[in-house]
PDB file of N, CA and C in Angstrom:
ATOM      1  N   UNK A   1     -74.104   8.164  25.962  1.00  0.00           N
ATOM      2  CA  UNK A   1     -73.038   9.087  25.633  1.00  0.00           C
ATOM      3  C   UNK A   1     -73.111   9.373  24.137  1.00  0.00           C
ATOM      4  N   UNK A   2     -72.796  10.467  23.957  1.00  0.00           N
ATOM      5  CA  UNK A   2     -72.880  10.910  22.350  1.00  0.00           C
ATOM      6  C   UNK A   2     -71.426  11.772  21.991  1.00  0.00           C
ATOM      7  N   UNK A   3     -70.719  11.352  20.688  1.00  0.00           N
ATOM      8  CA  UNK A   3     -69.773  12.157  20.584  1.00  0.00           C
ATOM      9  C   UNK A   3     -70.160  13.174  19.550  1.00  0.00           C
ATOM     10  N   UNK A   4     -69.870  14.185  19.640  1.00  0.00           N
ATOM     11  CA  UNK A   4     -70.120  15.227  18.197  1.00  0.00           C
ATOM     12  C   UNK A   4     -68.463  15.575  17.559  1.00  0.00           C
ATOM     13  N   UNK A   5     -68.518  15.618  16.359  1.00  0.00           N
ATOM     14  CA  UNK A   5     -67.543  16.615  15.706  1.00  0.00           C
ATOM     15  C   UNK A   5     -67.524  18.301  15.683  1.00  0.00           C
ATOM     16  N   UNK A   6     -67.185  19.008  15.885  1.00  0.00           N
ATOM     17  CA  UNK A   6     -67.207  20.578  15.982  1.00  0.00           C
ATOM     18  C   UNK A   6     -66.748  21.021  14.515  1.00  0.00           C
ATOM     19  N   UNK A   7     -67.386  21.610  13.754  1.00  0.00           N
ATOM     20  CA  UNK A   7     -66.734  22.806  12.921  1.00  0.00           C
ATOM     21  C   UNK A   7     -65.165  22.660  12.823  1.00  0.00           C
ATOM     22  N   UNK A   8     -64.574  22.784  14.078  1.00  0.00           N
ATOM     23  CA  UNK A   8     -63.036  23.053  13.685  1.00  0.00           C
ATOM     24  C   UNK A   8     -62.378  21.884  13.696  1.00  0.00           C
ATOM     25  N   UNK A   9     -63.377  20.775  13.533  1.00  0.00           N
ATOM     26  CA  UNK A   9     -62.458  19.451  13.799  1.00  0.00           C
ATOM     27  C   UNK A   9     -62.159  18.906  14.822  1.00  0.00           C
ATOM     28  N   UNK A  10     -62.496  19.381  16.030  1.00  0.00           N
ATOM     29  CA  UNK A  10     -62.052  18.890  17.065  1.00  0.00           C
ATOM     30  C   UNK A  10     -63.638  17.714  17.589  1.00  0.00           C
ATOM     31  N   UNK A  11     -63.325  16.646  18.117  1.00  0.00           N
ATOM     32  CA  UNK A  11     -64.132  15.670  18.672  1.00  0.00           C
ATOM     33  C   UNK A  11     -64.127  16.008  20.083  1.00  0.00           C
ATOM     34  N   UNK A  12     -65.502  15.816  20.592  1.00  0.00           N
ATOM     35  CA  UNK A  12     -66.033  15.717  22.172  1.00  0.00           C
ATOM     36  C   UNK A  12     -67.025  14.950  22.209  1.00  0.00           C
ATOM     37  N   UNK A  13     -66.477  14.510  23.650  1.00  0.00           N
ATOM     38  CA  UNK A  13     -67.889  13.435  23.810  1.00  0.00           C
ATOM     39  C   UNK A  13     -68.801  13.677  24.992  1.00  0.00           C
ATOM     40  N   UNK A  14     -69.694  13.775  24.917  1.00  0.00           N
ATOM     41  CA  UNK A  14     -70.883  14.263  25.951  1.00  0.00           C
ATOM     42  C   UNK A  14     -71.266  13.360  26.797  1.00  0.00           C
ATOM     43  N   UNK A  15     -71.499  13.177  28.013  1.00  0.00           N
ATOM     44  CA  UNK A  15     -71.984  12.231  28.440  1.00  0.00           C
ATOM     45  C   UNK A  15     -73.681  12.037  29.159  1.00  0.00           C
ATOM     46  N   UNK A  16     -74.362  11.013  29.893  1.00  0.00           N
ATOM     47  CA  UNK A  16     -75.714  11.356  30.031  1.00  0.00           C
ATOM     48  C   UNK A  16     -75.373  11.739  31.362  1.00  0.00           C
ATOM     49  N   UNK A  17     -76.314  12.709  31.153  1.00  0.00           N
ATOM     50  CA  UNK A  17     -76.701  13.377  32.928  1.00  0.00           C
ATOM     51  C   UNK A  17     -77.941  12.750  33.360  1.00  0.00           C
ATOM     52  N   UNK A  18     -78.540  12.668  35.023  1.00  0.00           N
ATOM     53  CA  UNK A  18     -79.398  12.088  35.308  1.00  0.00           C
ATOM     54  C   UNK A  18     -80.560  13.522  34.691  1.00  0.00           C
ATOM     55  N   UNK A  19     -81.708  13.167  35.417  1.00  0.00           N
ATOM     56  CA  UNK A  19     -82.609  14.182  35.214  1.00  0.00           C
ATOM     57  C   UNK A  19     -82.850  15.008  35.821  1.00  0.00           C
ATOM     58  N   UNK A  20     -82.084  14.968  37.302  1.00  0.00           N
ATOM     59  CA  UNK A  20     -81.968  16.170  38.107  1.00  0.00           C
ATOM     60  C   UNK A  20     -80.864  17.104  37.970  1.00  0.00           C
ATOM     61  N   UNK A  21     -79.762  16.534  37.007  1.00  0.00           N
ATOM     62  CA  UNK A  21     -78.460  17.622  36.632  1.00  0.00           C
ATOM     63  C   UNK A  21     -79.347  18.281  35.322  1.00  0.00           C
ATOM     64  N   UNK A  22     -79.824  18.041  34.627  1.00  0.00           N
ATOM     65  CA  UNK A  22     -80.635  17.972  33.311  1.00  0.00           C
ATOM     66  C   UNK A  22     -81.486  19.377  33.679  1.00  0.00           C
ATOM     67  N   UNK A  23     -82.601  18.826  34.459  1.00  0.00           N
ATOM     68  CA  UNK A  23     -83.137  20.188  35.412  1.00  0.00           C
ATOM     69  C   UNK A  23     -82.115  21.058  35.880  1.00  0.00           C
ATOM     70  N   UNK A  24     -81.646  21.211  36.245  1.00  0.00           N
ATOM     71  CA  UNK A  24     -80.878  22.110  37.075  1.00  0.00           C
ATOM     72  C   UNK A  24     -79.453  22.757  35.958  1.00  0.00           C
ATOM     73  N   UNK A  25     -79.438  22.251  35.099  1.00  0.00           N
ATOM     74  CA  UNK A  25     -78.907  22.940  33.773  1.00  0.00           C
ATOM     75  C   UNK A  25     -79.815  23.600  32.892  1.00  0.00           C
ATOM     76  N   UNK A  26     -81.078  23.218  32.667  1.00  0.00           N
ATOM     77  CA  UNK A  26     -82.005  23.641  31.881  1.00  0.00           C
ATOM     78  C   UNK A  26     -82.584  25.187  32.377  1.00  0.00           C
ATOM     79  N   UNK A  27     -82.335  25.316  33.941  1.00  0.00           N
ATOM     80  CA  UNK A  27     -82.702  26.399  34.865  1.00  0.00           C
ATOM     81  C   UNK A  27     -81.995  26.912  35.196  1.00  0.00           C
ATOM     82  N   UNK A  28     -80.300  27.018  34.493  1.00  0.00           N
ATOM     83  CA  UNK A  28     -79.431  27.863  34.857  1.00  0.00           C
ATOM     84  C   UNK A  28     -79.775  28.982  33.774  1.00  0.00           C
ATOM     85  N   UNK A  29     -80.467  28.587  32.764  1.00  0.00           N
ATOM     86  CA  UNK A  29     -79.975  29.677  31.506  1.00  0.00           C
ATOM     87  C   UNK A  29     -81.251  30.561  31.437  1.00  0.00           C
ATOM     88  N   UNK A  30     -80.691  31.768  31.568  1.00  0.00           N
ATOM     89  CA  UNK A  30     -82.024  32.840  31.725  1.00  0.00           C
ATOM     90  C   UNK A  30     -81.756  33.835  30.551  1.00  0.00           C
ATOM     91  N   UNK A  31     -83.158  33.622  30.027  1.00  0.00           N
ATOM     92  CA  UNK A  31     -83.228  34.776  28.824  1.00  0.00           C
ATOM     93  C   UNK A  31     -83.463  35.727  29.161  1.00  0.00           C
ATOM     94  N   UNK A  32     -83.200  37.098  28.166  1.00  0.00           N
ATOM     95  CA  UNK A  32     -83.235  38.514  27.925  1.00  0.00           C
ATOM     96  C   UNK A  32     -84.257  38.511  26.927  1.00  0.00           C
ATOM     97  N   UNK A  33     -85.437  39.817  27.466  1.00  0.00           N
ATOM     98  CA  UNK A  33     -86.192  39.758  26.180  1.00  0.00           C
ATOM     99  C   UNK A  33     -86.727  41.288  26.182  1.00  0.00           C
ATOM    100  N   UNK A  34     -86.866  41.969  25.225  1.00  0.00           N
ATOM    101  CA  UNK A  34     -87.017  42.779  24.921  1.00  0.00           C
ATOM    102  C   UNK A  34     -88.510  43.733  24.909  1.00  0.00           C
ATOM    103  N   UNK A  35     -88.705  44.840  25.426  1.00  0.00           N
ATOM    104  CA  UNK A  35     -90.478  45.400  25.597  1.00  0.00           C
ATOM    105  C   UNK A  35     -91.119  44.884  25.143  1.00  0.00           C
ATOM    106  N   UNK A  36     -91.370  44.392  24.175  1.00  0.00           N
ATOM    107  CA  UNK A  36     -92.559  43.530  23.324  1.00  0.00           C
ATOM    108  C   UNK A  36     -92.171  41.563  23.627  1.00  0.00           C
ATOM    109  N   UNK A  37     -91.651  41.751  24.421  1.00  0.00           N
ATOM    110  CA  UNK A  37     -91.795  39.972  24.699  1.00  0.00           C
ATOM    111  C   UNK A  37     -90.430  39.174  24.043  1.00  0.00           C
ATOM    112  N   UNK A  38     -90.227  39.547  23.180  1.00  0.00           N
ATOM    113  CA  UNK A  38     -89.450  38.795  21.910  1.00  0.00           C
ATOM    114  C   UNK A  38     -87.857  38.855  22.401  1.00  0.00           C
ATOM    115  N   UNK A  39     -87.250  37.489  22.378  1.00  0.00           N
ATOM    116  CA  UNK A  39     -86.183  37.109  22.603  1.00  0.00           C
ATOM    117  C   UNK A  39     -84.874  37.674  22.443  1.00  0.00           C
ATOM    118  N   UNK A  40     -83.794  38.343  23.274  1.00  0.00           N
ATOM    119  CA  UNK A  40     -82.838  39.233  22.472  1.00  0.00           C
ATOM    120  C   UNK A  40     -81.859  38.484  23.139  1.00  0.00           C
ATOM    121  N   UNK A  41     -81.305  37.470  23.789  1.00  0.00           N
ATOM    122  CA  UNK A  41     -80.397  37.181  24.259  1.00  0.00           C
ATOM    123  C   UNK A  41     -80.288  36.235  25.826  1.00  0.00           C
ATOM    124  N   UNK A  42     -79.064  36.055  25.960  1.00  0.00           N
ATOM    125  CA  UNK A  42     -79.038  35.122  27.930  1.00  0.00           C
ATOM    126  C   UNK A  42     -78.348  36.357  28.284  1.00  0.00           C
ATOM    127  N   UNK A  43     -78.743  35.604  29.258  1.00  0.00           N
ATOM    128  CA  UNK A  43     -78.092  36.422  30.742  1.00  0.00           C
ATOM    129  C   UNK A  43     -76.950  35.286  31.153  1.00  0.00           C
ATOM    130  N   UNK A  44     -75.771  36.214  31.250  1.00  0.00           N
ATOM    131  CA  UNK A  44     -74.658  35.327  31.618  1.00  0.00           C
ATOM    132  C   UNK A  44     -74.588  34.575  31.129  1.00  0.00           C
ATOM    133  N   UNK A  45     -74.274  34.745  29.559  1.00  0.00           N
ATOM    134  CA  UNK A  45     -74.102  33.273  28.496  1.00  0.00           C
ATOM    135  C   UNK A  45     -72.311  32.619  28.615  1.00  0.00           C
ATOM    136  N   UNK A  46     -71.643  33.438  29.024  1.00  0.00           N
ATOM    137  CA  UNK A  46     -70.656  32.926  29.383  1.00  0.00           C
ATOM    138  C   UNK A  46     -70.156  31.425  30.456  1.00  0.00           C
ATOM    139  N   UNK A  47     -70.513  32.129  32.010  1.00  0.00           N
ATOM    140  CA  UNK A  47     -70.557  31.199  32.902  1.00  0.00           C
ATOM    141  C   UNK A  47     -71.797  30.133  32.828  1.00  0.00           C
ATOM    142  N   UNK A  48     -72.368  30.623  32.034  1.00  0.00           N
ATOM    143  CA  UNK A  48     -74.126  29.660  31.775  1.00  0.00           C
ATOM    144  C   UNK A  48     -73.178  28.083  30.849  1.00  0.00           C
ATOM    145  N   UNK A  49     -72.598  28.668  30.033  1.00  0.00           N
ATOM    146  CA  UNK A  49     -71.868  27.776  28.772  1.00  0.00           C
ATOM    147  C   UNK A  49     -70.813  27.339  29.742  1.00  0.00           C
ATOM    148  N   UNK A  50     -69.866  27.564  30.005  1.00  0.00           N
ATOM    149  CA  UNK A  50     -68.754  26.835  30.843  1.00  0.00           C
ATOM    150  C   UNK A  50     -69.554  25.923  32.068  1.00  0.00           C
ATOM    151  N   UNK A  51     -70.562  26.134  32.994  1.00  0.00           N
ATOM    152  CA  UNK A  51     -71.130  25.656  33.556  1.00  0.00           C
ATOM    153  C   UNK A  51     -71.655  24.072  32.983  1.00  0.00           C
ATOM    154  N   UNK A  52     -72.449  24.418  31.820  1.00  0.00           N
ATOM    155  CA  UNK A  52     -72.900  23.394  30.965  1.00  0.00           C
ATOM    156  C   UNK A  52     -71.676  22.541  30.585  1.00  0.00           C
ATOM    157  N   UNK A  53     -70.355  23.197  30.006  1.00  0.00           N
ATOM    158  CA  UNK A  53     -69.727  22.322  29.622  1.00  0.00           C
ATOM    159  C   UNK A  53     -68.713  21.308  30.695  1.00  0.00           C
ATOM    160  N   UNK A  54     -68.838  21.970  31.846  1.00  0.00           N
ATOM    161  CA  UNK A  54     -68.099  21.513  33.030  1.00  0.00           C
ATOM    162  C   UNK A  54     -68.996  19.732  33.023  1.00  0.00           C
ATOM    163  N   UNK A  55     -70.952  19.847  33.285  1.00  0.00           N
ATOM    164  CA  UNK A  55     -71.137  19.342  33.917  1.00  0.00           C
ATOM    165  C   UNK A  55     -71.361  18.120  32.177  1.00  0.00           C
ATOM    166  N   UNK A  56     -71.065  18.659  31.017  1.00  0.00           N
ATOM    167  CA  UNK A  56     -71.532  17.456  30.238  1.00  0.00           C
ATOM    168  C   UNK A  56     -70.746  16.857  29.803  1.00  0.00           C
ATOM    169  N   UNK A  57     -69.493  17.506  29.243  1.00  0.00           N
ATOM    170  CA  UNK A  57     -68.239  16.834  28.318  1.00  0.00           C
ATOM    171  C   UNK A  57     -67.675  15.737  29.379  1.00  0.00           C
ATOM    172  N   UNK A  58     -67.744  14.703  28.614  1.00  0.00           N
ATOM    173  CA  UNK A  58     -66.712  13.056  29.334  1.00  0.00           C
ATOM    174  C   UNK A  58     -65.475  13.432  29.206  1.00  0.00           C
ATOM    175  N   UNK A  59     -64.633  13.861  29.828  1.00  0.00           N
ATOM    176  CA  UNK A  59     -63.268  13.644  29.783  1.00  0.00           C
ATOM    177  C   UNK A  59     -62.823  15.123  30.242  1.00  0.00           C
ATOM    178  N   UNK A  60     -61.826  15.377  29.849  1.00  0.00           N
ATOM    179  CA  UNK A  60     -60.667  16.595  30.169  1.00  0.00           C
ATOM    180  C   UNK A  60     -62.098  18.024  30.532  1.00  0.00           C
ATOM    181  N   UNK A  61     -62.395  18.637  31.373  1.00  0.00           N
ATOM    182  CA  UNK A  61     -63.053  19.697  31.737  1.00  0.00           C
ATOM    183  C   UNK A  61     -62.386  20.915  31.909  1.00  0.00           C
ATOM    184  N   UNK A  62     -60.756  20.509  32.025  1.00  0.00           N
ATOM    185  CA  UNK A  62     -59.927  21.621  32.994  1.00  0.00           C
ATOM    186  C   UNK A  62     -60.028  22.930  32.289  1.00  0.00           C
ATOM    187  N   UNK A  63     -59.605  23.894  33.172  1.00  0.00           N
ATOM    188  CA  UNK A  63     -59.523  25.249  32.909  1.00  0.00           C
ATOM    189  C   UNK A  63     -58.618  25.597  31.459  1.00  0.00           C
ATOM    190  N   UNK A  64     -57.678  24.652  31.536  1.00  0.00           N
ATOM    191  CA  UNK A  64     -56.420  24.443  30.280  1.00  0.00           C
ATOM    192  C   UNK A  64     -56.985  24.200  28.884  1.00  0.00           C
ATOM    193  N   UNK A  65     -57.881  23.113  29.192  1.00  0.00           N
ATOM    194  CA  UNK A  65     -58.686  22.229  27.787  1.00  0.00           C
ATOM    195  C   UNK A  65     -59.836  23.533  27.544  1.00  0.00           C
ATOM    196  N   UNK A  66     -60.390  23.969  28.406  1.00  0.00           N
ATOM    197  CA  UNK A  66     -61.986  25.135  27.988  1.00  0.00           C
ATOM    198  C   UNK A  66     -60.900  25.932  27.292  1.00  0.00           C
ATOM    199  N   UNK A  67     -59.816  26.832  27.680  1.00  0.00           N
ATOM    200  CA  UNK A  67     -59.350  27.980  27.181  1.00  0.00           C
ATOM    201  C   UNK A  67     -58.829  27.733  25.293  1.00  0.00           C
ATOM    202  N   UNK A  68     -58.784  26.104  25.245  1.00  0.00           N
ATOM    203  CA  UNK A  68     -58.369  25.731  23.908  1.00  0.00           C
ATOM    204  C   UNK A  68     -59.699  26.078  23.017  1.00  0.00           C
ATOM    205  N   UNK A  69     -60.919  26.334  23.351  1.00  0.00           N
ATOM    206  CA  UNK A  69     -62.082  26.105  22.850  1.00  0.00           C
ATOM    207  C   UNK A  69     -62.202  27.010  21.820  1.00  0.00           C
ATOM    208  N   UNK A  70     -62.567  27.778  20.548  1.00  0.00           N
ATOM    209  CA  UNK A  70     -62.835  29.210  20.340  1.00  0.00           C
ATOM    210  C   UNK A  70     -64.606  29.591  20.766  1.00  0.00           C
ATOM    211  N   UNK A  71     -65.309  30.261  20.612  1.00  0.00           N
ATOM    212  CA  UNK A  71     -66.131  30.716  21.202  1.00  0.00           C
ATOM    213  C   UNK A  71     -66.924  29.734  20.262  1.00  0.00           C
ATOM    214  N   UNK A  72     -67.011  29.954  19.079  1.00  0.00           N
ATOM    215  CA  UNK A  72     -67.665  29.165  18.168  1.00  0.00           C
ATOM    216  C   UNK A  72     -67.486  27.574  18.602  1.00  0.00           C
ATOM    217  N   UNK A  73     -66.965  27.187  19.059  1.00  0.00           N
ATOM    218  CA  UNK A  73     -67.122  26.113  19.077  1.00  0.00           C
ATOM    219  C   UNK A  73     -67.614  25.652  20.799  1.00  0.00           C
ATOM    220  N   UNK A  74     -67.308  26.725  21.683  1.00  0.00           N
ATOM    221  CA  UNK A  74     -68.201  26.700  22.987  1.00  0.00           C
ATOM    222  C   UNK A  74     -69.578  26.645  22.779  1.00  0.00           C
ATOM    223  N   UNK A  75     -69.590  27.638  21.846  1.00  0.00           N
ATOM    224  CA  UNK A  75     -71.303  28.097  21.428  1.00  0.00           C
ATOM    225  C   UNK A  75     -72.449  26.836  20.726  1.00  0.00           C
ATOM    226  N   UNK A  76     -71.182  26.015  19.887  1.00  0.00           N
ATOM    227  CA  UNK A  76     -71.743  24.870  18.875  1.00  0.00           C
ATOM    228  C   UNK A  76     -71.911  23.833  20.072  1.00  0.00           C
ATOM    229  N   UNK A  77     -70.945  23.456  20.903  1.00  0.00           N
ATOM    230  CA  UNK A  77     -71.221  22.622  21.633  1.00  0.00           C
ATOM    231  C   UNK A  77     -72.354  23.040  23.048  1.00  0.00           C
ATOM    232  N   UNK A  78     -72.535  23.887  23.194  1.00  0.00           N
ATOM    233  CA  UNK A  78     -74.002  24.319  24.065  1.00  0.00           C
ATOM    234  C   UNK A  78     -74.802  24.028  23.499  1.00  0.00           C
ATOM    235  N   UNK A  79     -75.209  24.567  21.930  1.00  0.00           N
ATOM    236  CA  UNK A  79     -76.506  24.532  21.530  1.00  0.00           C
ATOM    237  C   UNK A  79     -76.867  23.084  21.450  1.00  0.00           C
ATOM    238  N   UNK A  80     -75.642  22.196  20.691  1.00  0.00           N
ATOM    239  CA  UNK A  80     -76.134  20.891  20.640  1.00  0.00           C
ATOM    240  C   UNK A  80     -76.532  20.253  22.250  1.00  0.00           C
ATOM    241  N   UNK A  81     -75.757  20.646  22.968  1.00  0.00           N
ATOM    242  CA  UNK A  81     -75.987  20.057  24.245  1.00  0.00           C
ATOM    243  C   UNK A  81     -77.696  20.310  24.556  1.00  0.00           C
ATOM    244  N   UNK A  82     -77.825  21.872  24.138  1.00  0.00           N
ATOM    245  CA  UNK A  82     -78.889  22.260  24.740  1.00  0.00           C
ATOM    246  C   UNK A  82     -80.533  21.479  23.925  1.00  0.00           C
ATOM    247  N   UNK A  83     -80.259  21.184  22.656  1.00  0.00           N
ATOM    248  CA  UNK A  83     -81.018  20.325  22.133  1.00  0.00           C
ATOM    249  C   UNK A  83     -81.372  18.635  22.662  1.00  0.00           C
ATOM    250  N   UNK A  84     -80.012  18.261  22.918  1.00  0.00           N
ATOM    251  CA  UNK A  84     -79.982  17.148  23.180  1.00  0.00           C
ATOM    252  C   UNK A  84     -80.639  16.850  24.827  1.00  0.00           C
ATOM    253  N   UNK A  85     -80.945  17.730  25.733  1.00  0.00           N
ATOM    254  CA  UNK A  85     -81.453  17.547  26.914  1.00  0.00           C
ATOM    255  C   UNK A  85     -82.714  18.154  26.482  1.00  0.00           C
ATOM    256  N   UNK A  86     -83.310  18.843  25.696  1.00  0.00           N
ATOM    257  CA  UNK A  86     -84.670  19.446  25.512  1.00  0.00           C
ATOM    258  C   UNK A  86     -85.764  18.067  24.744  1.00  0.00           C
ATOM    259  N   UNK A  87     -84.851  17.878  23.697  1.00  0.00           N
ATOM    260  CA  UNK A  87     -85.523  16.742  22.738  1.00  0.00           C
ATOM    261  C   UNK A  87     -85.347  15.154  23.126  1.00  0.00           C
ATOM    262  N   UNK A  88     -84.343  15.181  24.072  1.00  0.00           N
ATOM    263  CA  UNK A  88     -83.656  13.594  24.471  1.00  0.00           C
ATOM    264  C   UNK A  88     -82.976  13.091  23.736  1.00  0.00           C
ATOM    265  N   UNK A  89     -82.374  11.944  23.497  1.00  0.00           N
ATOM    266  CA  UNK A  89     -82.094  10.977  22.224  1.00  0.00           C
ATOM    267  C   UNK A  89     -82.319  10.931  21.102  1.00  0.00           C
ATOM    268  N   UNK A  90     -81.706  11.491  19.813  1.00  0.00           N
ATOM    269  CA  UNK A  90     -81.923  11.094  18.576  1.00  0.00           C
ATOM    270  C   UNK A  90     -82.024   9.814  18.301  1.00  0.00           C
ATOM    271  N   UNK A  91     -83.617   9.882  18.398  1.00  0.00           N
ATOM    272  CA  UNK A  91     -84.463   8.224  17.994  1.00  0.00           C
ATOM    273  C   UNK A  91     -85.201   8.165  17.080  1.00  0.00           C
ATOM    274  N   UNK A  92     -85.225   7.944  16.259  1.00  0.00           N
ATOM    275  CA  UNK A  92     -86.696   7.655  15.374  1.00  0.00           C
ATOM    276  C   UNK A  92     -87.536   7.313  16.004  1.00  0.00           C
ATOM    277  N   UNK A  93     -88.843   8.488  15.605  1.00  0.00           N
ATOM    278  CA  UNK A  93     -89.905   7.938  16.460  1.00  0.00           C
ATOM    279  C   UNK A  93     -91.035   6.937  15.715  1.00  0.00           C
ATOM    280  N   UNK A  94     -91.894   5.940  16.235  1.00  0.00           N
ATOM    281  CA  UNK A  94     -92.629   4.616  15.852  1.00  0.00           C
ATOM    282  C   UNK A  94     -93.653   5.146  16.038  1.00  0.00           C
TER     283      UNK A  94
END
């Protein structure tokens, strides 16, 4: 489990998913990319992010607690999420 601080001060704590929720979050999020290849955006970054945050945050998920969120801080807590299942564990590596 990992807790982060957000920008606005507010604390959340993440918890571990196995590796088949891990997969199956990693393959919800579909990029947009533009004639020449190059990255312009998700598809359905909304329900993609509430999805994510349903299945990672330890504690309060409800519809009540997400609506407290501001976008910026939905957004801060995806990306970290989204690092933290790409890279694994902040470990020093030997």
């Amino acid at each position: 489990m990992m807790e982060m601080k957000l920008e606005s001060g507010k604390k959340i704590k993440l918890k571990d998913v196995s590796i088949d929720e891990r997969d199956e979050l990693l393959d919800s999020v579909e990029y947009q990319y533009d004639d020449k290849g190059n990255p312009k955006g998700m598809k359905m970054i909304n329900s993609t992010i509430t999805k994510w945050l349903r299945s990672c945050i330890d504690g309060d998920t409800s519809d009540k607690f997400l609506k407290t969120l501001t976008l910026e801080d939905r957004t801060e807590i995806f990306l970290e999420m989204q690092e933290y299942l790409l890279v694994g564990e902040k470990k020093a590596s030997k």
